[in-house]
C-alpha atoms as a PDB file:
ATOM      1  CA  UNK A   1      27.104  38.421 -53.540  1.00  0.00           C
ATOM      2  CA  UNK A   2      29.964  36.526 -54.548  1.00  0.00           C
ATOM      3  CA  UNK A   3      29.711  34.154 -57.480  1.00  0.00           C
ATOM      4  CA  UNK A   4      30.482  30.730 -56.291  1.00  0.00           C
ATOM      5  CA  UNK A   5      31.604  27.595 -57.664  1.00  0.00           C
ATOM      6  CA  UNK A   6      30.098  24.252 -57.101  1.00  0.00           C
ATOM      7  CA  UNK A   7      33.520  23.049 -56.301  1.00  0.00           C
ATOM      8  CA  UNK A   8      33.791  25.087 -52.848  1.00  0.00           C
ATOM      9  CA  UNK A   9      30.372  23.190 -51.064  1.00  0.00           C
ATOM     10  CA  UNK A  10      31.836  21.007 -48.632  1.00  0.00           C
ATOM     11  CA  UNK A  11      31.148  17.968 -47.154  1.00  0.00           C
ATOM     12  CA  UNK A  12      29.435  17.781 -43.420  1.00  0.00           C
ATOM     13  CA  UNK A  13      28.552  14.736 -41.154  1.00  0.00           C
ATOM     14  CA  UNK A  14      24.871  15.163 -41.452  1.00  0.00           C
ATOM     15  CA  UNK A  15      23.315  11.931 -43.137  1.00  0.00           C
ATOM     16  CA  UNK A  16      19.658  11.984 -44.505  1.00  0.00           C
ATOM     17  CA  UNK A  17      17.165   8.778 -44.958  1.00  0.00           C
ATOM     18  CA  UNK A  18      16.736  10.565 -48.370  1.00  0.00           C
ATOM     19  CA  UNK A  19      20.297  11.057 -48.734  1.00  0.00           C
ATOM     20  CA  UNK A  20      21.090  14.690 -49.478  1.00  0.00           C
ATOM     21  CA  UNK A  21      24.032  15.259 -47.063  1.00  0.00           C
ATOM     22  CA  UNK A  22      25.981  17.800 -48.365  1.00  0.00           C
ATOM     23  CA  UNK A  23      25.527  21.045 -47.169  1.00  0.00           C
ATOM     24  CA  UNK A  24      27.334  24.036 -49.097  1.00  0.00           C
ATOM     25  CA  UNK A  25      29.128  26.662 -48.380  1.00  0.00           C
ATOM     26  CA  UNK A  26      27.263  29.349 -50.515  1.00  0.00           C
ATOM     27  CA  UNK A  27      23.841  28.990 -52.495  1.00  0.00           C
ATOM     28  CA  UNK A  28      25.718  28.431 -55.523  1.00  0.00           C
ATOM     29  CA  UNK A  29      25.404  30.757 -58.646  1.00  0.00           C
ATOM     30  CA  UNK A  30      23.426  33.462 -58.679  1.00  0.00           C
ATOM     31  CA  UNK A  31      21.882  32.531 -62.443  1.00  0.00           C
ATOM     32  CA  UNK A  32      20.821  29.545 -60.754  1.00  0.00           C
ATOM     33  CA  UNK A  33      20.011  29.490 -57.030  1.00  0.00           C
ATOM     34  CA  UNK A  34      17.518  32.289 -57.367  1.00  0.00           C
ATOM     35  CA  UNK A  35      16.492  32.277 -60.779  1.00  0.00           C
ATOM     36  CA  UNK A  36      15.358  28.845 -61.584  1.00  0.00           C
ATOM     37  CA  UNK A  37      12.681  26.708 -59.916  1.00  0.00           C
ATOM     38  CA  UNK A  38      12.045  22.858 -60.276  1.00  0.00           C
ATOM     39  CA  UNK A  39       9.579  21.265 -62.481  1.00  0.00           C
ATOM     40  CA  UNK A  40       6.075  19.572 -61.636  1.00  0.00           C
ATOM     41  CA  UNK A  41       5.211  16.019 -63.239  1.00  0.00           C
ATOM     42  CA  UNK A  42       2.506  13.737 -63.166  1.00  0.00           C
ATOM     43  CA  UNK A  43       2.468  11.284 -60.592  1.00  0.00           C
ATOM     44  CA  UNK A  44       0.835   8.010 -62.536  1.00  0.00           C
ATOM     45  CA  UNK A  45      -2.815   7.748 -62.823  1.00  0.00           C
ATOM     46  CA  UNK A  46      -3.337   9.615 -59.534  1.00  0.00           C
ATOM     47  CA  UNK A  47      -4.228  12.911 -60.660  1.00  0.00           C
ATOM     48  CA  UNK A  48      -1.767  14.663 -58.643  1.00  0.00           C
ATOM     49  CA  UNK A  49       0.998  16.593 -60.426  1.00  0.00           C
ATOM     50  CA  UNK A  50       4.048  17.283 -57.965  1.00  0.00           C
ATOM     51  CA  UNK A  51       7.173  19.020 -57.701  1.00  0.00           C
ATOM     52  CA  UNK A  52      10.248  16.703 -59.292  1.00  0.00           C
ATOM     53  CA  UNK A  53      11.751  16.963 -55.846  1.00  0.00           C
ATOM     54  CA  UNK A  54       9.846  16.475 -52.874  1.00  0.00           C
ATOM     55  CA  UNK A  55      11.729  17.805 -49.196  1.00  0.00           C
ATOM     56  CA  UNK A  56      12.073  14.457 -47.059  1.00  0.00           C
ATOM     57  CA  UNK A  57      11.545  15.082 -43.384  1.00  0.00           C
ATOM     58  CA  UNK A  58      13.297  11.613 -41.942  1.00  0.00           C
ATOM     59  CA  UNK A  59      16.838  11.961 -42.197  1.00  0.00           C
ATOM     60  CA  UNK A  60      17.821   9.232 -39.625  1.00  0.00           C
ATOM     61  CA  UNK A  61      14.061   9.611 -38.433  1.00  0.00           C
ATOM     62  CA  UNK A  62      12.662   7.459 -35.753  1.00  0.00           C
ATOM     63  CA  UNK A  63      10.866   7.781 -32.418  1.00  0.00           C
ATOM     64  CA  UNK A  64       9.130  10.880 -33.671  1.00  0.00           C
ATOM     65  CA  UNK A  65      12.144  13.061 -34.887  1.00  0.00           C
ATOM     66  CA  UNK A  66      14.473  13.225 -37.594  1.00  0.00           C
ATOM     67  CA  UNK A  67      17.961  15.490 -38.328  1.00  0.00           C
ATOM     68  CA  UNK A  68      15.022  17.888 -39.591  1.00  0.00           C
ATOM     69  CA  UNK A  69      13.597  18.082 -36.620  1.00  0.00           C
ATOM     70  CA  UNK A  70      16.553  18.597 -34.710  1.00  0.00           C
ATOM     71  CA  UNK A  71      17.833  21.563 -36.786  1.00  0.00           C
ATOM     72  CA  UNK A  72      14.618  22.901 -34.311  1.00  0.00           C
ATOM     73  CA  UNK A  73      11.160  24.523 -35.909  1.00  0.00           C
ATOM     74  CA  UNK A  74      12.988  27.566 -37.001  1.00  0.00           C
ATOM     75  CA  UNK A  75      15.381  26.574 -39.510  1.00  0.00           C
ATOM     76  CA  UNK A  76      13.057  23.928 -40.802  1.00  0.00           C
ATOM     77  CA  UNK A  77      10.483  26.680 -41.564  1.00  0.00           C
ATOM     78  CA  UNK A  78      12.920  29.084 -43.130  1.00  0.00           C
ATOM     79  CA  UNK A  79      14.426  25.714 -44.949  1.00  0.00           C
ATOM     80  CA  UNK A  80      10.875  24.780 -45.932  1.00  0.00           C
ATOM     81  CA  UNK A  81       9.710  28.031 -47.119  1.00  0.00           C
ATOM     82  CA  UNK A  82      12.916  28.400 -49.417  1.00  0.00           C
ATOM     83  CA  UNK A  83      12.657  25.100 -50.564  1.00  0.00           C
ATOM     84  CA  UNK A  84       9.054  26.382 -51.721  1.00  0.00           C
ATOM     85  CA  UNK A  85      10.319  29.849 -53.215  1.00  0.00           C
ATOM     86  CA  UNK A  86      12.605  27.369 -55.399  1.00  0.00           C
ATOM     87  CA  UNK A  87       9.611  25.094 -56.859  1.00  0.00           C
ATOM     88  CA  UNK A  88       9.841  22.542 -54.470  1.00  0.00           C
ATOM     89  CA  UNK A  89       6.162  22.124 -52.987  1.00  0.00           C
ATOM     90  CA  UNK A  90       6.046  18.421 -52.049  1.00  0.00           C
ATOM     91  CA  UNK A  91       6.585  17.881 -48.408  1.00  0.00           C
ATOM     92  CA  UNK A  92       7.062  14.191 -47.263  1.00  0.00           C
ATOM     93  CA  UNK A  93       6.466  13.296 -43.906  1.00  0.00           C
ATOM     94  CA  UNK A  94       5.768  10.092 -41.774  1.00  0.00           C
ATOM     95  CA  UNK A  95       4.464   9.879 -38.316  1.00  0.00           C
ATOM     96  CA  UNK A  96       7.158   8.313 -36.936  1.00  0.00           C
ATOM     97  CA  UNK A  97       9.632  11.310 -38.053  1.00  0.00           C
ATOM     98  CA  UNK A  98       7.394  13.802 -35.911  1.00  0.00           C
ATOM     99  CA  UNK A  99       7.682  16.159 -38.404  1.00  0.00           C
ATOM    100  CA  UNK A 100       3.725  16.953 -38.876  1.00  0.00           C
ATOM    101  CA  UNK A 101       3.722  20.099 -36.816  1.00  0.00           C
ATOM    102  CA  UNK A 102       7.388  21.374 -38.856  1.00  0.00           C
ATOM    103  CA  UNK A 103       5.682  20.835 -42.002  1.00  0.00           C
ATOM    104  CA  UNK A 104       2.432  21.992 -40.719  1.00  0.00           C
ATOM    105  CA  UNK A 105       3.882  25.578 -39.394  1.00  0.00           C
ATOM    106  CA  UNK A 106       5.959  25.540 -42.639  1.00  0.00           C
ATOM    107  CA  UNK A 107       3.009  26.223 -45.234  1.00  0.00           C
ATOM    108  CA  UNK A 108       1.021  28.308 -43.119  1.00  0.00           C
ATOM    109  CA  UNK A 109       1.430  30.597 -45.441  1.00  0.00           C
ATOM    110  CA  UNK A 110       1.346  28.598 -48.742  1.00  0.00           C
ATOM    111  CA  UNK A 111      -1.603  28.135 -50.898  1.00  0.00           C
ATOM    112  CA  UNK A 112      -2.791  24.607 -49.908  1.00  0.00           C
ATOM    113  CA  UNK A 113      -3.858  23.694 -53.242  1.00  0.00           C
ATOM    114  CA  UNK A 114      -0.421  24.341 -54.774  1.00  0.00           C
ATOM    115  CA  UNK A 115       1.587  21.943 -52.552  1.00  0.00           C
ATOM    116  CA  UNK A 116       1.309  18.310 -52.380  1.00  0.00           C
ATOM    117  CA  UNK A 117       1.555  16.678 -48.808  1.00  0.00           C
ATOM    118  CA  UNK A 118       2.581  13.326 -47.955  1.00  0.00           C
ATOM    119  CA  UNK A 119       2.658  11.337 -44.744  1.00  0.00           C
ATOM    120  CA  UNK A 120       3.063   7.240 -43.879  1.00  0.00           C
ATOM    121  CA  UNK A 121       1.113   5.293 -41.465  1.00  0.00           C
ATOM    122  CA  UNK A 122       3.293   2.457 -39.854  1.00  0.00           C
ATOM    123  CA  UNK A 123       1.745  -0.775 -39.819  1.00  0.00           C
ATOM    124  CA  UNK A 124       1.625  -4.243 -37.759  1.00  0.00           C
ATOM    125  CA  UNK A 125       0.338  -7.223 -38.785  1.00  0.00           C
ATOM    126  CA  UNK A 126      -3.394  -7.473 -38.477  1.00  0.00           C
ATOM    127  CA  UNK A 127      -4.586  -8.646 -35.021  1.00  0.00           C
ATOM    128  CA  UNK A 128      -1.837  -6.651 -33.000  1.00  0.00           C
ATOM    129  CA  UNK A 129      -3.191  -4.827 -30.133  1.00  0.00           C
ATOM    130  CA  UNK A 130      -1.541  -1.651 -31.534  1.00  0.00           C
ATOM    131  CA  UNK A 131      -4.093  -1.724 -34.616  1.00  0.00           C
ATOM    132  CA  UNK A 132      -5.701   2.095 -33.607  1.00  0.00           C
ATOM    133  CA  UNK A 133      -8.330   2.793 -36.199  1.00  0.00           C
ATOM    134  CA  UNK A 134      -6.934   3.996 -39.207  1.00  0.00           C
ATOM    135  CA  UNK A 135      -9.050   6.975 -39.544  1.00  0.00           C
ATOM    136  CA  UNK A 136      -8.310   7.785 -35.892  1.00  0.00           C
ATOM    137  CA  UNK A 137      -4.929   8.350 -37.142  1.00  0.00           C
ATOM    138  CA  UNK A 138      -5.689  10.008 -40.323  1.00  0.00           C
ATOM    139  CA  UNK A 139      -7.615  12.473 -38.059  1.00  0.00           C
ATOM    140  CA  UNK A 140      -4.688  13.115 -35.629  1.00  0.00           C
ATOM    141  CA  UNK A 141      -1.988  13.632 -38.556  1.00  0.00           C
ATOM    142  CA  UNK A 142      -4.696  16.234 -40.378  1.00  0.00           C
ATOM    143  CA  UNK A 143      -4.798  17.996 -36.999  1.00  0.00           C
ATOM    144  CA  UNK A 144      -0.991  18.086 -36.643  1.00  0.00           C
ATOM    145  CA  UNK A 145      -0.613  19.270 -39.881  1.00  0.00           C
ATOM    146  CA  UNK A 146      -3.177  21.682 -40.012  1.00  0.00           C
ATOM    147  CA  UNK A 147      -4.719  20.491 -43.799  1.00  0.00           C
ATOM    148  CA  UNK A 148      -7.888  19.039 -44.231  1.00  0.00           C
ATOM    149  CA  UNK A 149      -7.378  16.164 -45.862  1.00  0.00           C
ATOM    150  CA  UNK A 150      -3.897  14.724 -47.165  1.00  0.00           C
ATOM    151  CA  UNK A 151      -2.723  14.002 -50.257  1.00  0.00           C
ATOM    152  CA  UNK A 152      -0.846  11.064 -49.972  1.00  0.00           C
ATOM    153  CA  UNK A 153      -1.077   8.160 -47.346  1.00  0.00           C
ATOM    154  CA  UNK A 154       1.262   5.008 -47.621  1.00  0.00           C
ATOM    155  CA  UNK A 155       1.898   2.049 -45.330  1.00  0.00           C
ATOM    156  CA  UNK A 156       5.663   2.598 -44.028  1.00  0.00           C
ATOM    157  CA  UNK A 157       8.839   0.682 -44.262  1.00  0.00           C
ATOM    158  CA  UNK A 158       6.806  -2.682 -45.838  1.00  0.00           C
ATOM    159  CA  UNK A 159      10.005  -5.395 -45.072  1.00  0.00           C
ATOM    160  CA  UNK A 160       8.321  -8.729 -46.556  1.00  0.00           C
ATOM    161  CA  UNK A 161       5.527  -9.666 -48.981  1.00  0.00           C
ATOM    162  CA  UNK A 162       2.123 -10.952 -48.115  1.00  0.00           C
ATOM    163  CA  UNK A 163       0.728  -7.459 -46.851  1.00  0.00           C
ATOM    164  CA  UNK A 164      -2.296  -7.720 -48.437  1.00  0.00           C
ATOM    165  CA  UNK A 165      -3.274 -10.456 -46.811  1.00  0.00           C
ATOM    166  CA  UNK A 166      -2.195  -9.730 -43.436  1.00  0.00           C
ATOM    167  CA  UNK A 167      -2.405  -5.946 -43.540  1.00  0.00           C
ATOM    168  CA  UNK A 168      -5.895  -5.476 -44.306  1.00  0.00           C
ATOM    169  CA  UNK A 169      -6.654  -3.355 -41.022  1.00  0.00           C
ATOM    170  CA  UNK A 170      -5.252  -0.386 -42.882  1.00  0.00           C
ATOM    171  CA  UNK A 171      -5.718  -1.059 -46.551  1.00  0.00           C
ATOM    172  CA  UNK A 172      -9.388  -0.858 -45.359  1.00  0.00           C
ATOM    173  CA  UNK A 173      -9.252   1.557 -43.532  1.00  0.00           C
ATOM    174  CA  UNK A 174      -7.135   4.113 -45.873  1.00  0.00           C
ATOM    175  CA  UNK A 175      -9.619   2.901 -48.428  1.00  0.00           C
ATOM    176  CA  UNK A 176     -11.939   4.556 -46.306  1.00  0.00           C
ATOM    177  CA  UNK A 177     -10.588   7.197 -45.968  1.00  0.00           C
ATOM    178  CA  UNK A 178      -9.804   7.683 -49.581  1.00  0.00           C
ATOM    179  CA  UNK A 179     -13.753   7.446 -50.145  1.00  0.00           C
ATOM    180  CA  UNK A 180     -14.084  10.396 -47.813  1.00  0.00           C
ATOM    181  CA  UNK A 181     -12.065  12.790 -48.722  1.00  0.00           C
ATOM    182  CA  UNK A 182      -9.492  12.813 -46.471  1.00  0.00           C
ATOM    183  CA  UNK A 183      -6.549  11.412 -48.825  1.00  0.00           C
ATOM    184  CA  UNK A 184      -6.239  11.146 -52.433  1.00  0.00           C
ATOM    185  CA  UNK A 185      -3.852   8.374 -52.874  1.00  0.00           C
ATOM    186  CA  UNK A 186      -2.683   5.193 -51.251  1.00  0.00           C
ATOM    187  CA  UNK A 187      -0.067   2.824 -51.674  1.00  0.00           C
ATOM    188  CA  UNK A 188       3.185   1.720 -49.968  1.00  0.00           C
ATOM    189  CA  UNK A 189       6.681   2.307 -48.835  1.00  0.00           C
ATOM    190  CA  UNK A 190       8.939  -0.387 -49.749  1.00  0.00           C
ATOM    191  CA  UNK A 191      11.941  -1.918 -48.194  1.00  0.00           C
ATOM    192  CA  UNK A 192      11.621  -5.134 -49.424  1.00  0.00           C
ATOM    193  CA  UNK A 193      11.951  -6.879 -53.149  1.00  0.00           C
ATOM    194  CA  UNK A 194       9.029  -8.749 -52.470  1.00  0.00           C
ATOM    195  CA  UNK A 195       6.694  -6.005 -50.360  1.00  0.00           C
ATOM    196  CA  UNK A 196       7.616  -3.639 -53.924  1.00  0.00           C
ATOM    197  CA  UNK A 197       6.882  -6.662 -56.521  1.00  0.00           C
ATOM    198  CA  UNK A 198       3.461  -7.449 -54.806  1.00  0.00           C
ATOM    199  CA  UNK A 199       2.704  -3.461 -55.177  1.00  0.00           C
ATOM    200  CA  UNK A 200       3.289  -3.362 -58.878  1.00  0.00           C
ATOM    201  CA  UNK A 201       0.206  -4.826 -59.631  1.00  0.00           C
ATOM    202  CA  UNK A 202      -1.800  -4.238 -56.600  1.00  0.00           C
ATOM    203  CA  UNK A 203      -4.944  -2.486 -58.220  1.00  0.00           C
ATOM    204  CA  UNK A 204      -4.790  -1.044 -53.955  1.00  0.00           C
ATOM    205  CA  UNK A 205      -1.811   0.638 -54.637  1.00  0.00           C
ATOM    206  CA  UNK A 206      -1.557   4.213 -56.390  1.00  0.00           C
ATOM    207  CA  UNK A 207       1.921   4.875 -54.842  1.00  0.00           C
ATOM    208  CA  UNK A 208       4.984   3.128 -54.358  1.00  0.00           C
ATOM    209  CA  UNK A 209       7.936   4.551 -52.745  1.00  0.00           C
ATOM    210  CA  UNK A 210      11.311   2.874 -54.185  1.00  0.00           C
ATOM    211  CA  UNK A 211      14.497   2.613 -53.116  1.00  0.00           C
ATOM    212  CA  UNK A 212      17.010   3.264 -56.290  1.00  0.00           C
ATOM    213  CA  UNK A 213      20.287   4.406 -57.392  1.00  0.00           C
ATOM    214  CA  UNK A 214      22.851   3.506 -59.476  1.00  0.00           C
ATOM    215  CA  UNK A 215      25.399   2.273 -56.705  1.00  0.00           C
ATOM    216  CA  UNK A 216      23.128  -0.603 -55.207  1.00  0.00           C
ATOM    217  CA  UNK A 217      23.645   0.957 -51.913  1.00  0.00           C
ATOM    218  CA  UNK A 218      20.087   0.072 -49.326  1.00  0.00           C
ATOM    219  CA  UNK A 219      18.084  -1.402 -52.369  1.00  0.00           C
ATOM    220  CA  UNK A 220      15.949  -4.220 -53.262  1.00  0.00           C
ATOM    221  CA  UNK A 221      17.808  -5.321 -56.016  1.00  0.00           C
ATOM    222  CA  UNK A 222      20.375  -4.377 -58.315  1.00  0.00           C
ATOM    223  CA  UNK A 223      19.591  -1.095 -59.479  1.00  0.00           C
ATOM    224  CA  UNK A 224      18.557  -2.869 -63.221  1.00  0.00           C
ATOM    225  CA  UNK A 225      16.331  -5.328 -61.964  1.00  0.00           C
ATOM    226  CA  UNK A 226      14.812  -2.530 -59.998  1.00  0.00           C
ATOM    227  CA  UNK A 227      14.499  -0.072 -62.286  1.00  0.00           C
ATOM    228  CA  UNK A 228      12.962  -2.837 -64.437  1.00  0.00           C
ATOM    229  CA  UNK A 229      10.171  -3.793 -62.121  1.00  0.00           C
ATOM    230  CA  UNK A 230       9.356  -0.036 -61.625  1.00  0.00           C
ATOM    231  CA  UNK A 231       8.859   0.430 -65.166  1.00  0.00           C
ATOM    232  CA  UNK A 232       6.078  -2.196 -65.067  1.00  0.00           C
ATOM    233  CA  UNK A 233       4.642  -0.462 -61.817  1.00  0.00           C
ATOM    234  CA  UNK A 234       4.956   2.960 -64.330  1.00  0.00           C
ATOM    235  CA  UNK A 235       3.001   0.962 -67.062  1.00  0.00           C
ATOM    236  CA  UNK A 236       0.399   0.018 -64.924  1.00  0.00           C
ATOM    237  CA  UNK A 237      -0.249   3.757 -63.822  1.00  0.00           C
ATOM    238  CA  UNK A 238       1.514   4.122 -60.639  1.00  0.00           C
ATOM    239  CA  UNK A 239       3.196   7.097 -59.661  1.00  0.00           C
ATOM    240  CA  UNK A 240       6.553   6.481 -58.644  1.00  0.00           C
ATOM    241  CA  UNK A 241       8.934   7.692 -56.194  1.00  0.00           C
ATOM    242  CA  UNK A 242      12.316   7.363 -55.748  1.00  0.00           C
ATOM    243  CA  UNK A 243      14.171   7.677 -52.094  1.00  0.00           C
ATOM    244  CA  UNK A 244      17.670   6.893 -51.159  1.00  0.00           C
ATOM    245  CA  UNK A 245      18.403   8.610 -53.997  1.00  0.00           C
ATOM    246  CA  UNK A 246      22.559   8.733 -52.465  1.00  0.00           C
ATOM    247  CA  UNK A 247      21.881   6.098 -50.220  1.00  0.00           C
ATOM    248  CA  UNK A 248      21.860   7.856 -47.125  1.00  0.00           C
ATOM    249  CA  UNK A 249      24.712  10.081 -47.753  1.00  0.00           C
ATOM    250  CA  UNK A 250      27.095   6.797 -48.212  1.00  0.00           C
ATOM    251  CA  UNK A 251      27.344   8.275 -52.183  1.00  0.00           C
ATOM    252  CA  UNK A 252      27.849  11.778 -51.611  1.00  0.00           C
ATOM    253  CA  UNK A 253      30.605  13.606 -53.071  1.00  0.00           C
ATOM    254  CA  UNK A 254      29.844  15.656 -55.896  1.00  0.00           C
ATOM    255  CA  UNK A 255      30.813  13.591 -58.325  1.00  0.00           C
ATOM    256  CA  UNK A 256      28.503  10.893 -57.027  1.00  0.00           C
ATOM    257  CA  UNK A 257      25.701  13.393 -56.274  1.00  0.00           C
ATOM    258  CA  UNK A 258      25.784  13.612 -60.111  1.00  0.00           C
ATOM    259  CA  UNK A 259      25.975  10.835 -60.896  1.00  0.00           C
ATOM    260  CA  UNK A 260      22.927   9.444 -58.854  1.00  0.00           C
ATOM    261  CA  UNK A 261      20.795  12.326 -59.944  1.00  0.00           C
ATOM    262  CA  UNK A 262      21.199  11.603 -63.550  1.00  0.00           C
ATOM    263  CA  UNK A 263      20.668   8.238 -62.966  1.00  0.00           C
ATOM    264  CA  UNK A 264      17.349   8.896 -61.063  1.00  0.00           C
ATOM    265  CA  UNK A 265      16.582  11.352 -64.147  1.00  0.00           C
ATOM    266  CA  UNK A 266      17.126   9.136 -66.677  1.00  0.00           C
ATOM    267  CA  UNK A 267      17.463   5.429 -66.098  1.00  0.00           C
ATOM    268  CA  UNK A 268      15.546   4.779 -62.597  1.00  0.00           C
ATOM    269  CA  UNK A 269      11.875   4.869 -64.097  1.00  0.00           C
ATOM    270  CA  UNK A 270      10.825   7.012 -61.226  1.00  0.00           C
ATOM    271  CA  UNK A 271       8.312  10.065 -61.968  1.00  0.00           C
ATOM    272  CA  UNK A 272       9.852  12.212 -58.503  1.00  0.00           C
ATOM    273  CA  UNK A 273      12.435  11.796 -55.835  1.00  0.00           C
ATOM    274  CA  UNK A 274      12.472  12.371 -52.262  1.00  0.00           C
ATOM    275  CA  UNK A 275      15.636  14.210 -50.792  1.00  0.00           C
ATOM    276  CA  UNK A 276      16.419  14.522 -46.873  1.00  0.00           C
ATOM    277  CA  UNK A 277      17.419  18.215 -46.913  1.00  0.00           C
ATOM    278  CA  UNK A 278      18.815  20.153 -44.118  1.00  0.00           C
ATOM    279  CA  UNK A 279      19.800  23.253 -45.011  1.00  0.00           C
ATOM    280  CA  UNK A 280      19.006  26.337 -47.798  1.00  0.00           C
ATOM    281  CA  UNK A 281      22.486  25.648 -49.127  1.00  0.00           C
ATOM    282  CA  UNK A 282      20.833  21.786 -49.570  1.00  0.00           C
ATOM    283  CA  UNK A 283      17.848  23.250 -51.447  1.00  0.00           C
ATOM    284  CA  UNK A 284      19.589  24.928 -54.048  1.00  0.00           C
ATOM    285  CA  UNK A 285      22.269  22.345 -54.633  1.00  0.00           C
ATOM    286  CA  UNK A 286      19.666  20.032 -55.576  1.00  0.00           C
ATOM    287  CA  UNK A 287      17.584  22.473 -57.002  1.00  0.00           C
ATOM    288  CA  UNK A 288      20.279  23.775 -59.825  1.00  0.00           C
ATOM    289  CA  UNK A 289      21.752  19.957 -60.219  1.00  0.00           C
ATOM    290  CA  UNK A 290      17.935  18.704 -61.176  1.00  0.00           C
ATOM    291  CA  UNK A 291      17.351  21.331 -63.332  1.00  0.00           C
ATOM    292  CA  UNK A 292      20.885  21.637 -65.214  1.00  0.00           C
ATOM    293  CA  UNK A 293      20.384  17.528 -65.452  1.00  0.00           C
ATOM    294  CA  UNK A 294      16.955  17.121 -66.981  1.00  0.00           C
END
């Protein structure tokens, strides 16, 4: 196979909630695509270690599907599976992507106690009418899936503080669930300064999943102040992860598809990252830029 530069991936239209939305023209060089494989970390004080990258599943997701789910089950699965074969065995899911049964068929043949699955719950205030039990819906997403029991659960897309006191429906019941068996961490998906600055010292929360980059592009903050409040969140054991890593493809030439995953590397105070990838060609871009970068 020819060796390729870098230089010859090209841009395409597709956009990613994660941000990874550059597909390539070849798998880049052959010393790196197939030789090297990303790193695991701990993730805080939950016990879990995880791949650096996790594959996000909601690239413009909503209304149960996602540019991964349109690519159809096929592609996902061979995407998936690669993505695997690289190091890359932290799947993140939500149930509003619809992408439980992708990820589900994906690691039918994976060892289940070598990946590291997460899914989010969305959430209404307490007393809504469309408060289903929360292990009903634990239940549902383990069938869909096809696992057992989950690894990580978090409340989706928090916009505005005060959701412990008027979320307690599901902190309950996730607490619950932890108890069981079913999950083994909880915490919360942030959109919102104040949703993330209650989380850093919720002793609830395990997980937090940030918004950061260095261009201040869909964050809470500038990407200082947020950085800063993560590192308190790190020192008080939570595992951290970072999403809109190239805020949703609006930062991603190569250039700034360096520049964001150094940043997340080495300034962000995040332990992992989320990426929306579409493609093999995806996979191994981020794949060799991690691992030449940390």
């Amino acid at each position: 196979m020819q060796d390729l530069s870098r230089r010859n991936f090209i841009r395409t239209g597709l956009t990613g909630i994660a941000g990874l939305t550059v597909a390539c023209s070849g798998l880049g060089k052959i010393n790196g695509s197939r030789q090297t494989s990303v790193d695991t970390v701990k993730l805080g004080n939950t016990g879990l270690k995880v791949s650096r990258i996790a594959l996000g599943t909601g690239s413009k997701g909503g209304s149960k599907a996602s540019n991964q789910t349109r690519i159809g089950m096929d592609k996902f699965v061979e995407m998936a599976r690669h993505a695997y074969d690289r190091g890359i065995r932290f799947f993140d899911m939500a149930d509003s992507y619809g992408t439980h049964p992708y990820v589900g068929q994906a690691i039918k043949t994976m060892p289940r106690e070598k990946i590291t699955l997460l899914t989010k719950i969305w959430t209404y205030e307490d007393g809504s009418e469309k408060n289903t039990p929360v292990r009903e819906s634990i239940d549902r997403y383990r069938q869909e899936i096809g696992t057992d029991y989950i690894d990580i659960v978090l409340m989706h897309c928090l916009m505005s503080g005060g959701w412990h006191q008027n979320r307690t429906h599901y902190m309950d019941g996730l607490a619950k669930a932890k108890q069981d068996g079913l999950i083994k961490a909880v915490g919360v998906s942030c959109h919102n300064w104040d949703a993330m600055a209650e989380a850093v010292d919720s002793p609830w929360v395990d997980v937090i999943l940030a918004r950061i980059n260095p261009f201040q592009a869909l964050m809470d903050g500038t990407p200082q102040a947020v950085s800063d409040l993560l590192a308190r969140a790190k020192k008080n054991g939570k595992g951290i992860i970072g999403m809109k890593i190239f805020s949703e493809g609006r930062h991603a030439t190569d250039a700034e598809r360096e520049q964001s995953l150094k940043y997340a590397l080495t300034d962000a105070n995040i332990h992992c990252m989320t990426l929306g990838m579409e493609s093999v060609a995806q996979v191994d871009d981020a794949v060799d830029r991690v691992m030449r970068l940390v």
